[in-house]
Structure formats: structure tokens, C-alpha cells
PDB file of N, CA and C in Angstrom:
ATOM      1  N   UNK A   1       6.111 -23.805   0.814  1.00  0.00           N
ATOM      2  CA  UNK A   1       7.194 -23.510   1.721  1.00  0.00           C
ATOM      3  C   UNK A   1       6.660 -22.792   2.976  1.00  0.00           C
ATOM      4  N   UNK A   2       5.512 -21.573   3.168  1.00  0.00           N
ATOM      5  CA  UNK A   2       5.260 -21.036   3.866  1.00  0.00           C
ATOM      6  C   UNK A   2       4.721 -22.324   4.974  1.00  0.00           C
ATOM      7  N   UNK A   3       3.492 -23.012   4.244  1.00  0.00           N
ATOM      8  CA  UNK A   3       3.019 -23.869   5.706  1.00  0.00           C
ATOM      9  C   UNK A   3       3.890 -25.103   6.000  1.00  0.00           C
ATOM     10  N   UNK A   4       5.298 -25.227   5.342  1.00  0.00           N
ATOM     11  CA  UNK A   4       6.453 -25.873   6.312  1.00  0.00           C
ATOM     12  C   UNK A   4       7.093 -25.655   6.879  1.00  0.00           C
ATOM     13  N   UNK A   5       6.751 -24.205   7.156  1.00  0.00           N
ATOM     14  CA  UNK A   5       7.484 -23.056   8.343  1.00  0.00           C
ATOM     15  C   UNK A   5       6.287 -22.662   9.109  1.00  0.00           C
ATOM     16  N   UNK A   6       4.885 -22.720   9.298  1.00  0.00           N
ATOM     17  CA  UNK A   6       4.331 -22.530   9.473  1.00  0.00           C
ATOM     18  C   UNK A   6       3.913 -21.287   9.989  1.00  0.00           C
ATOM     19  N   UNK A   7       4.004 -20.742   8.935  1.00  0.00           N
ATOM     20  CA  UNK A   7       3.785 -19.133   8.682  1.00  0.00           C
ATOM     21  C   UNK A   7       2.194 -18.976   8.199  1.00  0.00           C
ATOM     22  N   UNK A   8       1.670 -20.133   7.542  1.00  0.00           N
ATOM     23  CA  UNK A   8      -0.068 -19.850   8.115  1.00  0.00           C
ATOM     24  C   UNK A   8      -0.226 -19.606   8.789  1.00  0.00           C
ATOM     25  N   UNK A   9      -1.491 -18.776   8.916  1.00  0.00           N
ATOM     26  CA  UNK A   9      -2.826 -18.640   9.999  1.00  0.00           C
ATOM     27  C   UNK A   9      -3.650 -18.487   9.519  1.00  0.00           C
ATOM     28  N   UNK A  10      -4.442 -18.706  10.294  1.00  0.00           N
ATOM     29  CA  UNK A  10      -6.236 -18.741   9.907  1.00  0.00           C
ATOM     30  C   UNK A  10      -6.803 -18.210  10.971  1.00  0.00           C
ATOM     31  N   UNK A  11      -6.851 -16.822  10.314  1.00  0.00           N
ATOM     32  CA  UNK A  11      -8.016 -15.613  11.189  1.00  0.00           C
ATOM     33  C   UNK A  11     -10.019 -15.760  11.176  1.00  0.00           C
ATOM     34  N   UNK A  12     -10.318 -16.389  12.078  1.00  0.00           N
ATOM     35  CA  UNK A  12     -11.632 -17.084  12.139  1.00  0.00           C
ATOM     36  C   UNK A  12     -12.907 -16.147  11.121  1.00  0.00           C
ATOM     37  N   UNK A  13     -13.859 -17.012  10.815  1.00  0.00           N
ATOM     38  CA  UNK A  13     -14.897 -15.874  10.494  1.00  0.00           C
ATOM     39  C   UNK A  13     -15.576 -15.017  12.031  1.00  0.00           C
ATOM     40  N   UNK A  14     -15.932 -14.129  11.488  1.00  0.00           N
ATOM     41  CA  UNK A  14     -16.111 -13.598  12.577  1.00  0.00           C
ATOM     42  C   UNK A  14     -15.544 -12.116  13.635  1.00  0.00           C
ATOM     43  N   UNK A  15     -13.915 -12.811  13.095  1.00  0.00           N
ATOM     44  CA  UNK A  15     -13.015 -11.633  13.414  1.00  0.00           C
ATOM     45  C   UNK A  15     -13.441 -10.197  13.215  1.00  0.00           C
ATOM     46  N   UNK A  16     -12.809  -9.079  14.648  1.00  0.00           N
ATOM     47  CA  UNK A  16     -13.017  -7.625  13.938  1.00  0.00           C
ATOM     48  C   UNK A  16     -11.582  -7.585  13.570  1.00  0.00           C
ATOM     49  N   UNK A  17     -11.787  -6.635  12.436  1.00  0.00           N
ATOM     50  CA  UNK A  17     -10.347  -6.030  12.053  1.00  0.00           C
ATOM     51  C   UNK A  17     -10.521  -4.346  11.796  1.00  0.00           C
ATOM     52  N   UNK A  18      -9.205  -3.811  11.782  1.00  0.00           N
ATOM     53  CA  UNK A  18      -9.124  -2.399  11.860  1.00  0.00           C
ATOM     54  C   UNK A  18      -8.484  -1.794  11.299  1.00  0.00           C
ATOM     55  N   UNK A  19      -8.952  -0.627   9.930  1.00  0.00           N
ATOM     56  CA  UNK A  19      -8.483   0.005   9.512  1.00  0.00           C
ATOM     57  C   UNK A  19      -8.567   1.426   9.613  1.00  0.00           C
ATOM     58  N   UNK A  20      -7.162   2.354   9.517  1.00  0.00           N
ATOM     59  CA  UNK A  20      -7.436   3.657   9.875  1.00  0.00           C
ATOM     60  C   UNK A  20      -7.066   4.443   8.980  1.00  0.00           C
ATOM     61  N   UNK A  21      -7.242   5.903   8.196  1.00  0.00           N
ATOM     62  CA  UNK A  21      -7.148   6.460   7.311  1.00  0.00           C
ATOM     63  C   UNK A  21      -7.125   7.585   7.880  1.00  0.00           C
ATOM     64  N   UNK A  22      -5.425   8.462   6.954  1.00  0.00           N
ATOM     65  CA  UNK A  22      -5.559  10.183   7.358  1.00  0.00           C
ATOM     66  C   UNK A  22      -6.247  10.554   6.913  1.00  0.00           C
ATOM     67  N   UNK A  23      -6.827  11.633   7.530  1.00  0.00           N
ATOM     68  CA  UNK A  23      -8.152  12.585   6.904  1.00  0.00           C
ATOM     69  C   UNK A  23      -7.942  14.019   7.252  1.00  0.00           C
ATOM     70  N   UNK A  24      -8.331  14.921   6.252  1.00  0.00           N
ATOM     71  CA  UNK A  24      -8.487  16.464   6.833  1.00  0.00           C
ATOM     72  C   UNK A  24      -8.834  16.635   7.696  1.00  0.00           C
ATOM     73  N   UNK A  25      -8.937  17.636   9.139  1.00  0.00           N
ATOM     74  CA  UNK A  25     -10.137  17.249  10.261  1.00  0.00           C
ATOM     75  C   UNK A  25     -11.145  17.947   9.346  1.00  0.00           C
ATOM     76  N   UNK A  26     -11.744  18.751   8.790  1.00  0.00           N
ATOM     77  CA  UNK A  26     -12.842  19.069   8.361  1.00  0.00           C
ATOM     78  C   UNK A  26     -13.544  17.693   7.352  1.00  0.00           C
ATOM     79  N   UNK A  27     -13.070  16.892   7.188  1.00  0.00           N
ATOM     80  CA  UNK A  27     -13.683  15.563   6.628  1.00  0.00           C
ATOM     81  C   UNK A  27     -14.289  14.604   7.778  1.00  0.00           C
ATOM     82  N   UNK A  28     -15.068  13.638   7.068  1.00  0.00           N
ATOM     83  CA  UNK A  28     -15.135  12.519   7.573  1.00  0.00           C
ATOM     84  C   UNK A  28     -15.518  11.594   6.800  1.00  0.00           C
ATOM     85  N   UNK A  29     -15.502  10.068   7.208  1.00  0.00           N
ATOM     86  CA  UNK A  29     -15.003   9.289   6.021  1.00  0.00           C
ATOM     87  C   UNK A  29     -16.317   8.115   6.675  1.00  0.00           C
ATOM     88  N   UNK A  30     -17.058   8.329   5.908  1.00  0.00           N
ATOM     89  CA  UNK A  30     -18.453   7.278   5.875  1.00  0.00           C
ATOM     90  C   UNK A  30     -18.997   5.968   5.320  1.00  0.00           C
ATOM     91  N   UNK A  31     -18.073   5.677   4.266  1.00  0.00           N
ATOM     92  CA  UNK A  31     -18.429   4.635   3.032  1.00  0.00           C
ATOM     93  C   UNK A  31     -16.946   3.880   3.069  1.00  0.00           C
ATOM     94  N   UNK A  32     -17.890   2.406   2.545  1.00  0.00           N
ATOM     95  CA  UNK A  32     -16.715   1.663   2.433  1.00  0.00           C
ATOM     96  C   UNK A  32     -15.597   1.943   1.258  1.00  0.00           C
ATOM     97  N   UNK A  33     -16.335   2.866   0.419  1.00  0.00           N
ATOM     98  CA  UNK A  33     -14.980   3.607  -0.619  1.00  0.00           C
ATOM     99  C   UNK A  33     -14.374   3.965  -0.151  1.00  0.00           C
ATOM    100  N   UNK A  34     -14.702   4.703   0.690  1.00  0.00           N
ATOM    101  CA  UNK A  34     -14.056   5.692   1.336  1.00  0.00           C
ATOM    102  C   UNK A  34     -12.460   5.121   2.526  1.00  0.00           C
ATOM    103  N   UNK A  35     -13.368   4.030   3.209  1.00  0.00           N
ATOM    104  CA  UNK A  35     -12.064   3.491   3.863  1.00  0.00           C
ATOM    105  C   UNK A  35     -11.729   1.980   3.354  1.00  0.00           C
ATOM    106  N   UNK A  36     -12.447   1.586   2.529  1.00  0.00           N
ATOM    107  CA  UNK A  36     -11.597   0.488   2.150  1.00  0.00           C
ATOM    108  C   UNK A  36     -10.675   0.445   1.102  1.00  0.00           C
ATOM    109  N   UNK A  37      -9.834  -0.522   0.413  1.00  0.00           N
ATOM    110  CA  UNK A  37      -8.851  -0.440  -0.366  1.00  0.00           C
ATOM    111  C   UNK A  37      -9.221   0.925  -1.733  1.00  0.00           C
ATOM    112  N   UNK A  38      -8.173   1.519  -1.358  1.00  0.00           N
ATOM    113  CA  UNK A  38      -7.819   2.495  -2.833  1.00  0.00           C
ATOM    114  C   UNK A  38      -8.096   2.476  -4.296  1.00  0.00           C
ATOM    115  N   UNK A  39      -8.959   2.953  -5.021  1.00  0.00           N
ATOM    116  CA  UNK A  39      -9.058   2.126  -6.177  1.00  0.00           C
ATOM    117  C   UNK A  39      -7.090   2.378  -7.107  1.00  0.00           C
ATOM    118  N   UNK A  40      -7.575   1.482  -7.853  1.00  0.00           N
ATOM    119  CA  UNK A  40      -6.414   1.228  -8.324  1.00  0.00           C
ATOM    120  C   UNK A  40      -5.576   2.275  -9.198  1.00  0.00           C
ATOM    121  N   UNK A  41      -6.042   3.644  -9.391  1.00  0.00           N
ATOM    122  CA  UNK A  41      -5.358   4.563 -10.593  1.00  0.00           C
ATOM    123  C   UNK A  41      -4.424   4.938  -8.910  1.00  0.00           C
ATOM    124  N   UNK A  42      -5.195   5.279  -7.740  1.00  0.00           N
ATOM    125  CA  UNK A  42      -4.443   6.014  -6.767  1.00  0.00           C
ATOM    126  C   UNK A  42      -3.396   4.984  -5.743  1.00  0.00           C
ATOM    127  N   UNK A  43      -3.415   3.477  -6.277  1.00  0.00           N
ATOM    128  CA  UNK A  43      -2.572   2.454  -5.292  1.00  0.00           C
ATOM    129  C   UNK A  43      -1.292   3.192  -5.434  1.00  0.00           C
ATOM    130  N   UNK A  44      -0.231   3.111  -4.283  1.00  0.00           N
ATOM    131  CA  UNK A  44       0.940   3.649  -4.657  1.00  0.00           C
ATOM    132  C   UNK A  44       1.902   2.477  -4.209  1.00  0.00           C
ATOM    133  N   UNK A  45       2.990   2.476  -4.618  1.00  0.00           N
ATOM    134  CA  UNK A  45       3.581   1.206  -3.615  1.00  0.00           C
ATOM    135  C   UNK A  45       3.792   1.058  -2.368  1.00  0.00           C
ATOM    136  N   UNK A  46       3.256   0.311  -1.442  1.00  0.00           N
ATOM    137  CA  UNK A  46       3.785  -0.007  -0.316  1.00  0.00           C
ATOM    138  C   UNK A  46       5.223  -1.322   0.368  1.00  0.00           C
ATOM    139  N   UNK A  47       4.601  -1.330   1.414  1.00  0.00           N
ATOM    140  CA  UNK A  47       5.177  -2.493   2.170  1.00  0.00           C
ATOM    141  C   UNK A  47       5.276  -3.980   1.164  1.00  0.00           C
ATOM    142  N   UNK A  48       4.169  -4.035   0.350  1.00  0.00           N
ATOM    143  CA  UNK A  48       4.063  -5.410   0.214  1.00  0.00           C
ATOM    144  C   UNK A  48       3.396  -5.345  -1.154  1.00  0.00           C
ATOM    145  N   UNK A  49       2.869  -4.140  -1.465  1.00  0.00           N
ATOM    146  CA  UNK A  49       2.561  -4.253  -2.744  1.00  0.00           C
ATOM    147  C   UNK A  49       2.925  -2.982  -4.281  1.00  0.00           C
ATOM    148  N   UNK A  50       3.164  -3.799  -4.997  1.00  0.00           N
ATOM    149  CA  UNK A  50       3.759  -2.693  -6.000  1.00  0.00           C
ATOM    150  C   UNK A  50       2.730  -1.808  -6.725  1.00  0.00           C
ATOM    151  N   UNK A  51       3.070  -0.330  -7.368  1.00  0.00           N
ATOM    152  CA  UNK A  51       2.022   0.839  -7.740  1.00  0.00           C
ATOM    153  C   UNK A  51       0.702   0.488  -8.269  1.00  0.00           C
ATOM    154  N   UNK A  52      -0.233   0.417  -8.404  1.00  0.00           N
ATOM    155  CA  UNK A  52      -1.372   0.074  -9.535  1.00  0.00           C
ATOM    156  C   UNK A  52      -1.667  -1.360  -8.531  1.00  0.00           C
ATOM    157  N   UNK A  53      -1.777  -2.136  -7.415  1.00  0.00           N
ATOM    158  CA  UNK A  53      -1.877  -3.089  -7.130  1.00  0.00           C
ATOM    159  C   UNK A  53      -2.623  -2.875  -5.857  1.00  0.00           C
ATOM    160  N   UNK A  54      -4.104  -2.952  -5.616  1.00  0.00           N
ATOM    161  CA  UNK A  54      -4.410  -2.238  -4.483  1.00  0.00           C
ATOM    162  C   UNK A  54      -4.764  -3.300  -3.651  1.00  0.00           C
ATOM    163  N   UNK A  55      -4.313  -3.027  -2.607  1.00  0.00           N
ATOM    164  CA  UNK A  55      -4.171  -4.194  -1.031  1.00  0.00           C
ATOM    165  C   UNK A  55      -4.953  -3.386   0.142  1.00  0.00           C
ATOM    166  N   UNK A  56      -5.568  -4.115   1.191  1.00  0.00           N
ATOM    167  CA  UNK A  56      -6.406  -3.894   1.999  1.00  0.00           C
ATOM    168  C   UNK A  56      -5.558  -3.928   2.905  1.00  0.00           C
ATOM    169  N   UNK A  57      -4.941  -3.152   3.777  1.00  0.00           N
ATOM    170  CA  UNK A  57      -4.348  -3.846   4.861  1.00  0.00           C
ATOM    171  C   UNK A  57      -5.069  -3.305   6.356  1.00  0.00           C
ATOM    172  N   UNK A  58      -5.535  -4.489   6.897  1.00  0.00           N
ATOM    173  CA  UNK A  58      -6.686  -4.060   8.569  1.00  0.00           C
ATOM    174  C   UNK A  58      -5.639  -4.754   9.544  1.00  0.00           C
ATOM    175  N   UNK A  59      -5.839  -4.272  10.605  1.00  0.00           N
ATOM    176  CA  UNK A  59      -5.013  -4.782  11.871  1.00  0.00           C
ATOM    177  C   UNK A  59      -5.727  -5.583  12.781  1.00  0.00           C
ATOM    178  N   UNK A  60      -5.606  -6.511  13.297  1.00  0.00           N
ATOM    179  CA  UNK A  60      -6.098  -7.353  14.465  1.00  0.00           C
ATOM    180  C   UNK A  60      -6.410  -6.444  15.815  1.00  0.00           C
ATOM    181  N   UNK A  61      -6.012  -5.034  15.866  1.00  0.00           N
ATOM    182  CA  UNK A  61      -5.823  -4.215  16.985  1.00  0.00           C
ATOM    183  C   UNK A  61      -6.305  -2.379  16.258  1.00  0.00           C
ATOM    184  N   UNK A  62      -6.895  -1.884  17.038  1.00  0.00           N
ATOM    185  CA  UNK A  62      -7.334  -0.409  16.512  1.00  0.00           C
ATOM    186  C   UNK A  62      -6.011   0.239  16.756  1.00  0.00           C
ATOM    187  N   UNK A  63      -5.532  -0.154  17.570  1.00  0.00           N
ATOM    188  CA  UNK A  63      -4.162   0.120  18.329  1.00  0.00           C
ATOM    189  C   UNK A  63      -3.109   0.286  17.501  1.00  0.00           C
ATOM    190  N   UNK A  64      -2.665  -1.158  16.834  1.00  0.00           N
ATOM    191  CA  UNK A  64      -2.102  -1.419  15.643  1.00  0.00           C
ATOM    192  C   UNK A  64      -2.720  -0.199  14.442  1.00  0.00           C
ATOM    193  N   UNK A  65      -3.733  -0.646  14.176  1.00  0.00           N
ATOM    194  CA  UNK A  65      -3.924   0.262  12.996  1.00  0.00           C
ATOM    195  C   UNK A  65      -3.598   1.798  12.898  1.00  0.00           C
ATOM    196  N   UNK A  66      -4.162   1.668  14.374  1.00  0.00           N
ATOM    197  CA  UNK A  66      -3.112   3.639  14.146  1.00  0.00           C
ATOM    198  C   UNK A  66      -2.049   3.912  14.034  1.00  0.00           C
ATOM    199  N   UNK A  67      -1.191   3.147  14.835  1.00  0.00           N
ATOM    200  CA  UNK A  67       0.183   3.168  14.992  1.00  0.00           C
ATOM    201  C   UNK A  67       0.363   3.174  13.426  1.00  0.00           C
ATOM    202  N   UNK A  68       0.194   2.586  12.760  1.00  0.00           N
ATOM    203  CA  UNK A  68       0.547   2.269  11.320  1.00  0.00           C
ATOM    204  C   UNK A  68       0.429   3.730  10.507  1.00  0.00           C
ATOM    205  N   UNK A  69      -0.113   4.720  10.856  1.00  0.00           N
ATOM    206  CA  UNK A  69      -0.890   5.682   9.996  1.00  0.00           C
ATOM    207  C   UNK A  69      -0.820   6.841  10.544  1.00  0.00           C
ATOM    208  N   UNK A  70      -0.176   7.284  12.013  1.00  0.00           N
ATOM    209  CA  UNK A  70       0.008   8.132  12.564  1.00  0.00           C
ATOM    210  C   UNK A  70       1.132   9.249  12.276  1.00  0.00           C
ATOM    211  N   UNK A  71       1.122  10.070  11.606  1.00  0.00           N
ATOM    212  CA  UNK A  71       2.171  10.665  11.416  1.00  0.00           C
ATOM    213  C   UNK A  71       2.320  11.723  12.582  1.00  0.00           C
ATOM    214  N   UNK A  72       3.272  12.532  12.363  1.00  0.00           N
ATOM    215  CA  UNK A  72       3.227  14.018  13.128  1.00  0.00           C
ATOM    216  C   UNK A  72       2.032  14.943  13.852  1.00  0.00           C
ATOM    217  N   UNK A  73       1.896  14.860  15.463  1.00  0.00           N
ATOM    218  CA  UNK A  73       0.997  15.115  15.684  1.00  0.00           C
ATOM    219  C   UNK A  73       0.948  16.673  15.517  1.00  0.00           C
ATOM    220  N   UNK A  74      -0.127  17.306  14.923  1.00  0.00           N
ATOM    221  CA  UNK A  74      -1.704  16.525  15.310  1.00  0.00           C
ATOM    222  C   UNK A  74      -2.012  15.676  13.858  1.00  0.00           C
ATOM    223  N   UNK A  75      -2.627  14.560  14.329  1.00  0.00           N
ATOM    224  CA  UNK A  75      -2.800  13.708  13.144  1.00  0.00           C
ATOM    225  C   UNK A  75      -4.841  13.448  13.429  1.00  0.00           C
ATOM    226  N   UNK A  76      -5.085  13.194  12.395  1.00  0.00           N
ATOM    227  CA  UNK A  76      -6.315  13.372  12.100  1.00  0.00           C
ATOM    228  C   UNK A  76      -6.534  12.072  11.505  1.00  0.00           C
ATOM    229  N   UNK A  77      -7.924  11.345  11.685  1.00  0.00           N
ATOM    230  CA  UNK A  77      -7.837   9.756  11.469  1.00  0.00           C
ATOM    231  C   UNK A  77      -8.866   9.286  11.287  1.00  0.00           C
ATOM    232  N   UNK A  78      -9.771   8.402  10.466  1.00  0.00           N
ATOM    233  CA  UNK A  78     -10.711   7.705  10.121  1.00  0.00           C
ATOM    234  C   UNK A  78     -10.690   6.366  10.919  1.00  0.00           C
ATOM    235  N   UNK A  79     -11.218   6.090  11.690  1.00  0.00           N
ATOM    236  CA  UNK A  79     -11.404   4.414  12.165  1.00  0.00           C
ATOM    237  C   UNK A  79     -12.804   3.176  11.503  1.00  0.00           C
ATOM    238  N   UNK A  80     -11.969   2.332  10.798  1.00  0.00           N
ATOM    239  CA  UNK A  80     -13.190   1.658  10.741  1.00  0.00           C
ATOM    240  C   UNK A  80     -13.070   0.067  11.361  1.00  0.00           C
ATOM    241  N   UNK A  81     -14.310  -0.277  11.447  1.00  0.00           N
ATOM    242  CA  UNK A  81     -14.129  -1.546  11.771  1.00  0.00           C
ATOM    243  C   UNK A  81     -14.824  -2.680  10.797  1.00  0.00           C
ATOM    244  N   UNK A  82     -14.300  -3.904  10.393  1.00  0.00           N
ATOM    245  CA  UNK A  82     -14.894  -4.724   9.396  1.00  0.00           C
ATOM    246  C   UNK A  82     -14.967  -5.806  10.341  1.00  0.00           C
ATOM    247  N   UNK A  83     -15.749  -6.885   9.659  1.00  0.00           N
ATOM    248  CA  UNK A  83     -15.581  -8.246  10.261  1.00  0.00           C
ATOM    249  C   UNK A  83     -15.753  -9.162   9.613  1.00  0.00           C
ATOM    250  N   UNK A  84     -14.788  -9.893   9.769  1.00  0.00           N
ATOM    251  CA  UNK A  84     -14.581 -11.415   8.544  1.00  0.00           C
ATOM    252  C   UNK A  84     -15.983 -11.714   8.173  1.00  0.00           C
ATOM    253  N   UNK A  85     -15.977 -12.475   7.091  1.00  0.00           N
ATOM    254  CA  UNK A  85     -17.364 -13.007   7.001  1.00  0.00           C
ATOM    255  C   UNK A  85     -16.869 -14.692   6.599  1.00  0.00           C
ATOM    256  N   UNK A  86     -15.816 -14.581   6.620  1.00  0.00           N
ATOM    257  CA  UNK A  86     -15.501 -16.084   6.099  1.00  0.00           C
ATOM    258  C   UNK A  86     -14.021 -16.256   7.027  1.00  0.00           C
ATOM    259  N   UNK A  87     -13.148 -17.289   6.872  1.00  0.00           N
ATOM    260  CA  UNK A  87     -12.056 -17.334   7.671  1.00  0.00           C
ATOM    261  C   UNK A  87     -11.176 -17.447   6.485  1.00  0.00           C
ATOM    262  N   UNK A  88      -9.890 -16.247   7.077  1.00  0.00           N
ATOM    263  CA  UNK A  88      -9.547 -15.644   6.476  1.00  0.00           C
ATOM    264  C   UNK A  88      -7.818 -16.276   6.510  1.00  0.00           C
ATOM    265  N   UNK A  89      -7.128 -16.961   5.483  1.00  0.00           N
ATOM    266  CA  UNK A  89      -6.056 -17.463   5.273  1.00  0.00           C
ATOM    267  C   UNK A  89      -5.203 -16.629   5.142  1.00  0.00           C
ATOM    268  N   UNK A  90      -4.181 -16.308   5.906  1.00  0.00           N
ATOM    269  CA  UNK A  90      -3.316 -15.516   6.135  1.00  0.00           C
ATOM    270  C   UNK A  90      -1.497 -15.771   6.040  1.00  0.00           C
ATOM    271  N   UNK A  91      -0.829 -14.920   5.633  1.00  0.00           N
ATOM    272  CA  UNK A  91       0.565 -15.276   5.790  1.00  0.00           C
ATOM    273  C   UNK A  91       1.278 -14.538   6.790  1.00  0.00           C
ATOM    274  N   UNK A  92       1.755 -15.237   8.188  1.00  0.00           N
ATOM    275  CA  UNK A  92       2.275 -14.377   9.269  1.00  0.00           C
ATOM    276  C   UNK A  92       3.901 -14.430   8.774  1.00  0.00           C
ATOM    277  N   UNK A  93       4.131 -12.970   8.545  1.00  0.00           N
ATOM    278  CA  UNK A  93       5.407 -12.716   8.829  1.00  0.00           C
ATOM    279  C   UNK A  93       5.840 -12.070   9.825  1.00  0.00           C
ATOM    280  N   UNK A  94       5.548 -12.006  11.093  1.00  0.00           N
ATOM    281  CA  UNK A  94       5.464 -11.467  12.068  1.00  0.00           C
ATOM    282  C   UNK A  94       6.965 -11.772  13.007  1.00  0.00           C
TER     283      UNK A  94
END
């Protein structure tokens, strides 16, 4: 049903993407544990995925990604950047 609405996309290999994470300011966040997906005892539910179910979510924009994660300033923030290594099948609900 999705690609007869054409709600695919296909994000190229290659792509940067951007994820951002609150942090103490006395931290900083170095390892891909560290900013990539949550292991699973600490997933909580989000947007799109239910408790115990851990999802990666990176933004097409650093921009985007903060916005997403910014609470009450002063807000304190981890930036990372990844990049596809393969092309990446996507569902736009945008």
C-alpha cells in the first residue's frame, strides 16, 4: 500500500545523516554507544516505536535533528554525524 501512494524513498548510499543527544554539559559523548540507538532495557516509547523496541532515528538536516531534542534553554547536546553505507529504503510520512 505504501509504494501505491508513494510514500517510498530511497535515501542514496552515501548520505550524511544527523543525530543529536541531551547531555550533561560536563559530559561528552564519543562512541557510537554512546550516540547511536539505546540499548534495549533503556528504549522507552516513542513516536513510532513501542517500550523495549529500540529505533535509530537521524535527520537529513543537523538542523532537524536538534529541533527534535531541544528542550528548555539552556539545552546541552551531542551532534553526530553517520553516513549511509548502503541506500537506505525509507517510509516518508512527511
Amino acid at each position: 500500500m505504501a509504494e501505491s501512494l508513494g510514500l517510498i524513498r530511497v535515501i542514496p548510499s552515501g548520505t550524511k545523516l544527523f543525530r543529536v543527544r541531551n547531555k550533561k554539559p560536563e559530559t561528552s559523548l564519543n562512541s557510537f554507544a554512546e550516540m547511536g540507538p539505546p540499548p534495549r532495557e533503556r528504549a522507552t516509547a516513542g513516536r513510532m516505536n513501542p517500550a523495549g523496541i529500540s529505533y535509530f532515528y537521524l535527520a537529513l538536516e543537523d538542523k532537524t535533528a536538534r529541533a527534535e531534542v531541544f528542550d528548555k534553554p539552556p539545552s546541552h547536546v551531542g551532534l553526530a554525524t553517520f553516513t549511509s553505507s548502503t541506500d537506505l529504503r525509507t517510509l516518508d510520512l512527511a
